[in-house]
N, C-alpha and C. Protein backbone atom coordinates (compact mmCIF):
# COMPACT_ATOMS: atom_id res chain seq x y z
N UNK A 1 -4.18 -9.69 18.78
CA UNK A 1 -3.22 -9.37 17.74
C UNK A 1 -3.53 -7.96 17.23
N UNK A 2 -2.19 -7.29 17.27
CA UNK A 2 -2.90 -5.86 16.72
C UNK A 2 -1.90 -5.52 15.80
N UNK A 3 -3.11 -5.30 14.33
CA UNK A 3 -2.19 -5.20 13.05
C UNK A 3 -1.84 -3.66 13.63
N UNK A 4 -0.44 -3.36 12.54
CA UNK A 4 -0.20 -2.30 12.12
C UNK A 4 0.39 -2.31 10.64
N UNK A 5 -0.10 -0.71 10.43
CA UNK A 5 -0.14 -0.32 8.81
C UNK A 5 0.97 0.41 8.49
N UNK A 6 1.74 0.09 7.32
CA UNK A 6 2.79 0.71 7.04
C UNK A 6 2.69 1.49 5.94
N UNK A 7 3.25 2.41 5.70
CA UNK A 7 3.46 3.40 4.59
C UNK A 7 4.35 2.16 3.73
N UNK A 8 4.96 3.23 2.40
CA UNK A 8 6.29 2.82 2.28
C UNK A 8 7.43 3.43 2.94
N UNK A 9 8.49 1.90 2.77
CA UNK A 9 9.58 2.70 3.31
C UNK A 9 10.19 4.03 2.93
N UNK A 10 10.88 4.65 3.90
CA UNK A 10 11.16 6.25 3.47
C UNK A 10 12.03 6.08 2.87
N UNK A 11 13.13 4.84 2.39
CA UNK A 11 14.31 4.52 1.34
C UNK A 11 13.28 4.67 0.18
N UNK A 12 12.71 3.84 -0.10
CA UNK A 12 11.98 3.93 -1.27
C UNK A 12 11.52 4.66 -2.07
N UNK A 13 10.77 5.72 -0.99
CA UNK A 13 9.62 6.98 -1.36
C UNK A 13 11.03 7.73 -1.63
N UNK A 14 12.11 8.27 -1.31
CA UNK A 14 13.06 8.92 -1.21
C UNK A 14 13.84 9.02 -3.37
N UNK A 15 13.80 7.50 -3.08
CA UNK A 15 14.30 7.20 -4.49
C UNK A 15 13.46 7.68 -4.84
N UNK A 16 11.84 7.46 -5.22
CA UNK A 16 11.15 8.00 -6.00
C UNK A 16 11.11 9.29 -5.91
N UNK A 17 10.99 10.33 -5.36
CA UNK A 17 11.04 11.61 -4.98
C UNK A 17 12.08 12.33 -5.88
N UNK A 18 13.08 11.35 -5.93
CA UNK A 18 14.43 11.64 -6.18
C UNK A 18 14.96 11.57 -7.93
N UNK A 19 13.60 11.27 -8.51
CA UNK A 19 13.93 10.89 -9.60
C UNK A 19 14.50 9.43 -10.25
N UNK A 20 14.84 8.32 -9.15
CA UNK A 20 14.20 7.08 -9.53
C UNK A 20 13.45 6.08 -10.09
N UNK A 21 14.09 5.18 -11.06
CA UNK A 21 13.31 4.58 -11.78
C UNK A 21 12.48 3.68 -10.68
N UNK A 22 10.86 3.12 -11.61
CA UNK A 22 9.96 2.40 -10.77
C UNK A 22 10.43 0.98 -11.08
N UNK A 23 9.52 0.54 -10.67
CA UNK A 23 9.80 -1.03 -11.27
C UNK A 23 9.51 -1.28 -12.50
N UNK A 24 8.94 -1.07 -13.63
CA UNK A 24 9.27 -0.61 -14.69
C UNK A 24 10.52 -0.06 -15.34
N UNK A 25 11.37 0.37 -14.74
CA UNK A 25 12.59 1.46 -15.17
C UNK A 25 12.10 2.37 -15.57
N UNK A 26 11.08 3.03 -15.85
CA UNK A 26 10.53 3.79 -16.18
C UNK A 26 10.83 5.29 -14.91
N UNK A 27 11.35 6.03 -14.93
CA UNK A 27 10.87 8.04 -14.17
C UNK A 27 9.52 8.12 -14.08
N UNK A 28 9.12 7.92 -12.48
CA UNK A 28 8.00 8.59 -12.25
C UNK A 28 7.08 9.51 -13.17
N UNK A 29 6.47 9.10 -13.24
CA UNK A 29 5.43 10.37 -14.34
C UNK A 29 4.87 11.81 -13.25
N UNK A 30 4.93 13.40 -13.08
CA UNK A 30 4.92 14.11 -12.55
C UNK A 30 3.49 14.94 -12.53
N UNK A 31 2.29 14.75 -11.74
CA UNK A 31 1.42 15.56 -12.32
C UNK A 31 0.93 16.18 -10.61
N UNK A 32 -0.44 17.04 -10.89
CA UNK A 32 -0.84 17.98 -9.90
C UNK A 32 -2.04 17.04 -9.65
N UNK A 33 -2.59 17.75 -8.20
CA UNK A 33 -3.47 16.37 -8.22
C UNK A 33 -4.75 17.77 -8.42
N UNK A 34 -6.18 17.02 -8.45
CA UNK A 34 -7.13 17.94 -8.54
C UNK A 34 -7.72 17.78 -7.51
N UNK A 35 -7.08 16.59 -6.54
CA UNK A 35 -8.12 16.86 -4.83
C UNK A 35 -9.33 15.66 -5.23
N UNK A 36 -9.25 14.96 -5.74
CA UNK A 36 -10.16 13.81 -6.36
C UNK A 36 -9.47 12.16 -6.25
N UNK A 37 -9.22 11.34 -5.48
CA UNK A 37 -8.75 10.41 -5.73
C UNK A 37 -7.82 10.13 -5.64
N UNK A 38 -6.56 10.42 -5.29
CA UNK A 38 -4.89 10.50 -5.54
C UNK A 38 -4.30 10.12 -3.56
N UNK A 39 -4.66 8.88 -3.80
CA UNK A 39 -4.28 8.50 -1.96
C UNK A 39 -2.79 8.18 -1.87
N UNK A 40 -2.08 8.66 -1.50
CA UNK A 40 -0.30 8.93 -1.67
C UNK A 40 0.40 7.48 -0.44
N UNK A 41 1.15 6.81 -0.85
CA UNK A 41 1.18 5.54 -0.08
C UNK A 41 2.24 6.11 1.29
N UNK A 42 2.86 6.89 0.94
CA UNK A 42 4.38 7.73 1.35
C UNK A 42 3.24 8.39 2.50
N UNK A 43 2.56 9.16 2.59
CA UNK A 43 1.96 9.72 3.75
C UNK A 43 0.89 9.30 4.09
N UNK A 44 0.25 8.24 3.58
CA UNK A 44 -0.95 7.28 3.71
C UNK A 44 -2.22 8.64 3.97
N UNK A 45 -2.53 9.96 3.54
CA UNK A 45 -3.39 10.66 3.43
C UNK A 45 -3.97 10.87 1.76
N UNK A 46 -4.61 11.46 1.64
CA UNK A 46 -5.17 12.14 0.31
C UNK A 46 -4.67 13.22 -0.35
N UNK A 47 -3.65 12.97 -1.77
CA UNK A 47 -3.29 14.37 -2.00
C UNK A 47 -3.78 15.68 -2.04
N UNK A 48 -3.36 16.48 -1.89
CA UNK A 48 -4.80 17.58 -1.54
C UNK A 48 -4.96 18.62 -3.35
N UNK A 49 -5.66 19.29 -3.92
CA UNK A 49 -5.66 20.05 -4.69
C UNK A 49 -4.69 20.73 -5.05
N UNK A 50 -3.60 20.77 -6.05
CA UNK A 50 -2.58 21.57 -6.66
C UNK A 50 -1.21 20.99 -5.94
N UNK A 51 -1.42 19.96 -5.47
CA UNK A 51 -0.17 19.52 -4.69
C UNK A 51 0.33 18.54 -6.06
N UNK A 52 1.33 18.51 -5.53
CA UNK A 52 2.35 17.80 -6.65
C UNK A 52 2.70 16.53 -6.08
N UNK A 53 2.19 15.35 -7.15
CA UNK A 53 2.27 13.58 -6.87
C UNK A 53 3.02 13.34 -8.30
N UNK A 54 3.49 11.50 -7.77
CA UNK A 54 4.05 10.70 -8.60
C UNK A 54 3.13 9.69 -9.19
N UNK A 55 3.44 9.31 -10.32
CA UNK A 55 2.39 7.88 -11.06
C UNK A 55 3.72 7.08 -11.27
N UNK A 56 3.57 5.98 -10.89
CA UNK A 56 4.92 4.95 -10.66
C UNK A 56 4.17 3.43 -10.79
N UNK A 57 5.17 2.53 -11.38
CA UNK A 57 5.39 1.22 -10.90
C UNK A 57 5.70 0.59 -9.92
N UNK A 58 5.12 -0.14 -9.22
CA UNK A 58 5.66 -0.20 -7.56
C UNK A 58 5.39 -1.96 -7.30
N UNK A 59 6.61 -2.32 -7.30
CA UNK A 59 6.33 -3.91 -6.81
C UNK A 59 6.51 -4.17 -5.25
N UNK A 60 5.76 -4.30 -4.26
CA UNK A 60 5.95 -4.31 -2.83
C UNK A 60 6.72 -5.23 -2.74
N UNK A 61 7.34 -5.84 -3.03
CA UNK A 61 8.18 -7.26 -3.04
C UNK A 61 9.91 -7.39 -2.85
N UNK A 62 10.41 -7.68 -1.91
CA UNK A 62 11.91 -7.59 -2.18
C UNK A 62 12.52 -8.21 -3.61
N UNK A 63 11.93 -9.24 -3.88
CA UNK A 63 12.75 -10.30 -4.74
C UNK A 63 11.58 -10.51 -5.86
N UNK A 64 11.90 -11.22 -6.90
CA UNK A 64 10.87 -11.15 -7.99
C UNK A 64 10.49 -13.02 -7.44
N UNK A 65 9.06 -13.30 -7.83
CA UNK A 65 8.76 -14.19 -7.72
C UNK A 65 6.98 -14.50 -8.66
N UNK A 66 6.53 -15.43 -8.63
CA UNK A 66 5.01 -15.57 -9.42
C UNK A 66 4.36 -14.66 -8.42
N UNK A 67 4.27 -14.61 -7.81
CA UNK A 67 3.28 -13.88 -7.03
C UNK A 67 4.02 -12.47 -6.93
N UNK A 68 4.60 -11.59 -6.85
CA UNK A 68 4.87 -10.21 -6.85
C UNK A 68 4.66 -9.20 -7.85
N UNK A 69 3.36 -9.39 -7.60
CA UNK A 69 2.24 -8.13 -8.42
C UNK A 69 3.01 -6.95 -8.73
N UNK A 70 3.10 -6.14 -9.62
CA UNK A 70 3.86 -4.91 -9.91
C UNK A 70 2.37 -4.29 -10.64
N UNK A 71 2.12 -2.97 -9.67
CA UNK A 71 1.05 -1.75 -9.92
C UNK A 71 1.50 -0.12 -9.77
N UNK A 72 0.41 0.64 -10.49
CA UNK A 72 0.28 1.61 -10.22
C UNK A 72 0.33 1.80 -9.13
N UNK A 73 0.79 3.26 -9.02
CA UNK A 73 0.46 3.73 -7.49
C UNK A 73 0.67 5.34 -7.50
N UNK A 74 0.45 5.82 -6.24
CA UNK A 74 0.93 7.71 -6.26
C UNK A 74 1.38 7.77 -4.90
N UNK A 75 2.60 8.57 -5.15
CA UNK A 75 3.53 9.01 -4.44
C UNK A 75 3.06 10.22 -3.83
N UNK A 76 2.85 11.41 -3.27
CA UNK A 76 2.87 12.65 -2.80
C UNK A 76 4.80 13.61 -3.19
N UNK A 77 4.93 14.13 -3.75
CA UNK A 77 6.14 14.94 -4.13
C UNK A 77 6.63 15.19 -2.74
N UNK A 78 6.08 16.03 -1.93
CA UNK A 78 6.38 17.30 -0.75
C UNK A 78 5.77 16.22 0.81
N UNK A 79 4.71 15.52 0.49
CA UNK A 79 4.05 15.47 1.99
C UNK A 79 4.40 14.72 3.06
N UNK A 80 4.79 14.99 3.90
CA UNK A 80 5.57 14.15 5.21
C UNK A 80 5.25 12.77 5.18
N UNK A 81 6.11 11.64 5.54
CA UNK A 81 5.76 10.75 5.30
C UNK A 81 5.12 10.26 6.54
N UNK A 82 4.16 8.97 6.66
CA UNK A 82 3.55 8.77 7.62
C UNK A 82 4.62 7.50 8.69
N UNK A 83 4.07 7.38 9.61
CA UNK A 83 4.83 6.57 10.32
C UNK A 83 3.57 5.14 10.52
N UNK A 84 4.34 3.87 10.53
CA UNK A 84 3.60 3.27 11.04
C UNK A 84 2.56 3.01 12.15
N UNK A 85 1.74 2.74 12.20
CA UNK A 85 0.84 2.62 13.38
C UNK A 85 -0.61 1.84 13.38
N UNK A 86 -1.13 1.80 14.43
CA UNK A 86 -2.52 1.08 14.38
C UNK A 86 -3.57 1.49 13.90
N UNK A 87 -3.58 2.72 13.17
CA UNK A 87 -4.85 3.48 13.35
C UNK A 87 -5.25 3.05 11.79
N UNK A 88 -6.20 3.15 11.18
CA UNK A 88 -6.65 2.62 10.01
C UNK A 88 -5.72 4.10 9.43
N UNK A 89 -5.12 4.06 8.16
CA UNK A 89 -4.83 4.80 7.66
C UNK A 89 -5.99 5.79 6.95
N UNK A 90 -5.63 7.45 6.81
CA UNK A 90 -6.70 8.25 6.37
C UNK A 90 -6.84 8.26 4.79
N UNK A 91 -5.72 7.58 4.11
CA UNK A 91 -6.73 7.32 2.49
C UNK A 91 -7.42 5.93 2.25
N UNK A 92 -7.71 5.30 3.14
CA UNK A 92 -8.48 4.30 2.96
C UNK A 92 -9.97 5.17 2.89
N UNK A 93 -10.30 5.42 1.92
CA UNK A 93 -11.30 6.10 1.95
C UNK A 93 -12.99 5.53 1.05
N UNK A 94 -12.30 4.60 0.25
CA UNK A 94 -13.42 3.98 -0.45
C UNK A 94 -14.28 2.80 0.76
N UNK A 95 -15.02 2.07 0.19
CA UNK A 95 -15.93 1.41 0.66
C UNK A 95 -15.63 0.21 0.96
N UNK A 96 -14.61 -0.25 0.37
CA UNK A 96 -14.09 -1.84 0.73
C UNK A 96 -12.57 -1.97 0.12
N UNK A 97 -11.88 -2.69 -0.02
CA UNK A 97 -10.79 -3.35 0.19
C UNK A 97 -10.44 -4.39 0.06
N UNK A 98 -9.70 -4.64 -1.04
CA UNK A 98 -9.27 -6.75 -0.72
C UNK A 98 -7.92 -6.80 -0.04
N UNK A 99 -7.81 -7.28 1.16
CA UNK A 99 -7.16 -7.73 1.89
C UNK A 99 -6.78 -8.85 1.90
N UNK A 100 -5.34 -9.16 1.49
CA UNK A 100 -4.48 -10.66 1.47
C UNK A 100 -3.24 -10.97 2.30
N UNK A 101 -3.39 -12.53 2.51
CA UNK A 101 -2.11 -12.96 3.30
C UNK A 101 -0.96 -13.19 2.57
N UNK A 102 0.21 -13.31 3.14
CA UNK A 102 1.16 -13.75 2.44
C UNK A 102 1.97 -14.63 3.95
N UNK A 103 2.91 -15.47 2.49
CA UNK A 103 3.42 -16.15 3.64
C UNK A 103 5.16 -15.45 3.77
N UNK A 104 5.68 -16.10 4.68
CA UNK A 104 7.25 -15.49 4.56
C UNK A 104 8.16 -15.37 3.76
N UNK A 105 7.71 -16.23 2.52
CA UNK A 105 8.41 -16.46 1.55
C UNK A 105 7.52 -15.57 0.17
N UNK A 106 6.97 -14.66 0.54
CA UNK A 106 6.01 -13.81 0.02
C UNK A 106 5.65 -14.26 -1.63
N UNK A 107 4.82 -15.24 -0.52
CA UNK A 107 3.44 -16.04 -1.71
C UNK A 107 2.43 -15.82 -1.05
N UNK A 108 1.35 -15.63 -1.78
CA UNK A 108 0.22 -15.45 -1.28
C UNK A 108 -0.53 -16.88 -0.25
N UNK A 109 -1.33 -16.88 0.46
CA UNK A 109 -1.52 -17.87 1.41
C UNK A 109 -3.31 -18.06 0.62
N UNK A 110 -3.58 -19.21 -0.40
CA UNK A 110 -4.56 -19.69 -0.90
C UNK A 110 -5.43 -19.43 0.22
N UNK A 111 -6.76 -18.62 -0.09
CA UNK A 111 -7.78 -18.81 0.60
C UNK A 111 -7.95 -17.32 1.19
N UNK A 112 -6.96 -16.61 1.41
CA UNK A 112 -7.09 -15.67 2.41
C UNK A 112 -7.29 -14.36 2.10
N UNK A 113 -7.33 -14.22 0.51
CA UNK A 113 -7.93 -12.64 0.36
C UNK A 113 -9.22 -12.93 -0.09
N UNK A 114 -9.69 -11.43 0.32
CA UNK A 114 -10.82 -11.40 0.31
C UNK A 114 -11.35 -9.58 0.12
N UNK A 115 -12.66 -9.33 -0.08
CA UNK A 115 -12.88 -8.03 0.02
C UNK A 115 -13.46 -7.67 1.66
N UNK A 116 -13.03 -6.75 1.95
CA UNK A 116 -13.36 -6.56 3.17
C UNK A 116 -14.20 -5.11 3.19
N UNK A 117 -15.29 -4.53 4.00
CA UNK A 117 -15.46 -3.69 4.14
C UNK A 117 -14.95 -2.36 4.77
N UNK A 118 -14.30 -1.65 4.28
CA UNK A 118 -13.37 -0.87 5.29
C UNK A 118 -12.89 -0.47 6.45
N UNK A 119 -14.53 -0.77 7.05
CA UNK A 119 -15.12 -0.32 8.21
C UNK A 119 -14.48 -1.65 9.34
N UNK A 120 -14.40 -3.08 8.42
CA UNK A 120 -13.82 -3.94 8.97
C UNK A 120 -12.50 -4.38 9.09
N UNK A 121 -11.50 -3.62 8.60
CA UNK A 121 -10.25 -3.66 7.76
C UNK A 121 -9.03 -4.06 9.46
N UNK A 122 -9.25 -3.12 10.23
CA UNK A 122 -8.84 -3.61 11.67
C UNK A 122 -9.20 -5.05 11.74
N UNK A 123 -10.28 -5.30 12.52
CA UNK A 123 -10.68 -7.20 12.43
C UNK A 123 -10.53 -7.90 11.82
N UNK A 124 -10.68 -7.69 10.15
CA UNK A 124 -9.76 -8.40 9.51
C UNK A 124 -8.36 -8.61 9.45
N UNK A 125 -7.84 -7.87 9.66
CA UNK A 125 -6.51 -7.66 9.51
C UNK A 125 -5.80 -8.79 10.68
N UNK A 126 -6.51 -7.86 11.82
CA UNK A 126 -5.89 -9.09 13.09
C UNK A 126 -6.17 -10.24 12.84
N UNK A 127 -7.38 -10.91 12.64
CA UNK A 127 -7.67 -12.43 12.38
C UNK A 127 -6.62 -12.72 11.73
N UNK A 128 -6.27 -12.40 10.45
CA UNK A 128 -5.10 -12.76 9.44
C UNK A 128 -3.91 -13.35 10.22
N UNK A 129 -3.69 -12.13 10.90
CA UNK A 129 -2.13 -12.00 11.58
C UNK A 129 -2.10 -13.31 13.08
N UNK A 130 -2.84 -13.27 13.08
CA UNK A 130 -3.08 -14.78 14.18
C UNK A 130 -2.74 -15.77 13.87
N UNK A 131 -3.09 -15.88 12.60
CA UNK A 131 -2.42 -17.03 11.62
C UNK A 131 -1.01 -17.39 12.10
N UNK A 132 -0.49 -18.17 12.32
CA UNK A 132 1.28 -18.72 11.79
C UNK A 132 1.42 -18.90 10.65
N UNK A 133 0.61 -19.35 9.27
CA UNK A 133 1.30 -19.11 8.36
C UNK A 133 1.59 -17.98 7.84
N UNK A 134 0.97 -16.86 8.61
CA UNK A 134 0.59 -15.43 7.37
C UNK A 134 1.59 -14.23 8.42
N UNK A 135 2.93 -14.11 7.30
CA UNK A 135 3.83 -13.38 7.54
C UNK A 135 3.19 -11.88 8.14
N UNK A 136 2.57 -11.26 7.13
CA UNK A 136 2.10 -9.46 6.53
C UNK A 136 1.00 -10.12 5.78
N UNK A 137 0.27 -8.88 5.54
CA UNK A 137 -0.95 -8.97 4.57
C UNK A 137 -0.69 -7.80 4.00
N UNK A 138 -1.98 -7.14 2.21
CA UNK A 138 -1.72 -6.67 1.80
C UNK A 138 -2.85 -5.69 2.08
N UNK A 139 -2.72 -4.74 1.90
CA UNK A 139 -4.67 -3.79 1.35
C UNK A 139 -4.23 -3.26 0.52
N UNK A 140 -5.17 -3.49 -0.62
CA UNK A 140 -5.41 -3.58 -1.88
C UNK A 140 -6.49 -2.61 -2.56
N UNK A 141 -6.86 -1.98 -3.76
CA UNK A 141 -8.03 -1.73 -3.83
C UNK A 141 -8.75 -2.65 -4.48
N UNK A 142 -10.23 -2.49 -3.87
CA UNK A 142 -11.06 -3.71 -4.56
C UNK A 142 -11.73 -3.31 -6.53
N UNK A 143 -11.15 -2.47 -6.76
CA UNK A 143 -11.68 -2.40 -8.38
C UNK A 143 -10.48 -2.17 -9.08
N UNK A 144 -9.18 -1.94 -8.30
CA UNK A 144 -7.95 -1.74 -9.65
C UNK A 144 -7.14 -2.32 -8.81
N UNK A 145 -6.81 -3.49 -7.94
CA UNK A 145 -6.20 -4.29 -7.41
C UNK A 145 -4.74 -3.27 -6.47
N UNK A 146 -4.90 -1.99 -6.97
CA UNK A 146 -3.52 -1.16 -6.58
C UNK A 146 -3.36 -1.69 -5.26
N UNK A 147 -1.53 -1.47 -4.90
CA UNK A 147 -1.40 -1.80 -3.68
C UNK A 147 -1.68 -0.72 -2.66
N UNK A 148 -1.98 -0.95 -1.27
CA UNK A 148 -1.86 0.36 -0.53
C UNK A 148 -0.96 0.49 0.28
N UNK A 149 -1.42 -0.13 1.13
CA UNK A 149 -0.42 -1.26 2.58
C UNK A 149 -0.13 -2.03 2.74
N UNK A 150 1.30 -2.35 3.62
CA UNK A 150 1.34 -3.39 4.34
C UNK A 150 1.10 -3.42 5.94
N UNK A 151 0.47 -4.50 5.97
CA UNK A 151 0.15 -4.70 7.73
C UNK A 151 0.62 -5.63 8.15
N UNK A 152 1.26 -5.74 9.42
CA UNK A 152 1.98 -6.21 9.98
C UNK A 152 2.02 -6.96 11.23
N UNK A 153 2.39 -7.37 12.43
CA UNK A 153 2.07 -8.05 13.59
C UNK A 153 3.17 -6.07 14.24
N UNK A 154 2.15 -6.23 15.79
CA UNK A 154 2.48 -5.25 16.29
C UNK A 154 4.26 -6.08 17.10
């Protein structure tokens, strides 16, 4: 099974870019980054120093339900967006990760998140996706729950 990692969709990032409310209703909040921390979901890299990002509400979720977490997140203003693929994405940059299942009806699948070490985030990921109950999974961060990705069945 070979996960793959998705950005957000480019509808999405587009609205936000665009001056779009978040899930909040709230306008993006507009700041510069300082090159410290600011992993942009839209190009799945690291904003770089003096580049211009979004601070947004972001519910990964089509439909509202108990389980559809609504978080922070950062957008990149300008930076190409990334395309899906296998490769671990380049702002996964911290040390671990909680990684969760969901099912098709995007509820979480009891039992299945967990923190993962980054380094393991591939192997985990596939085990997940082997599953029949587990639609997508999430990566998460492991100290402010933010969303990052979704991963997917290839």
């Amino acid at each position: 099974m070979t996960p793959i990692f998705h950005p957000l969709p480019s509808a999405i990032v587009a609205h936000f870019r665009n001056g779009g409310a978040d899930a909040h209703g709230q306008i993006p909040e507009r700041r510069v980054s300082d090159g410290d921390g600011v992993p942009c979901r839209a190009s799945m890299q690291m904003v770089p120093a003096g580049a211009a990002y979004l601070v947004l509400a972001h519910r990964p979720f089509a439909t509202l339900n108990p389980y559809a977490e609504t978080g922070p997140i950062f957008v990149s203003q300008d930076m190409p967006l990334a395309q899906p693929g296998p490769d671990l994405p380049a702002f996964l940059v911290s040390p671990r990760y909680i990684l969760r299942g969901y099912s098709a009806d995007d509820r979480i699948v009891y039992g299945t998140g967990a923190i993962v070490e980054t380094g393991d985030l591939i192997a985990a990921s596939a085990a997940l996706l082997a599953r029949d109950d587990i639609a997508y999974a999430h990566i998460r961060s492991a100290t402010n729950n933010c969303f990052h990705c979704r991963v997917e069945r290839a």
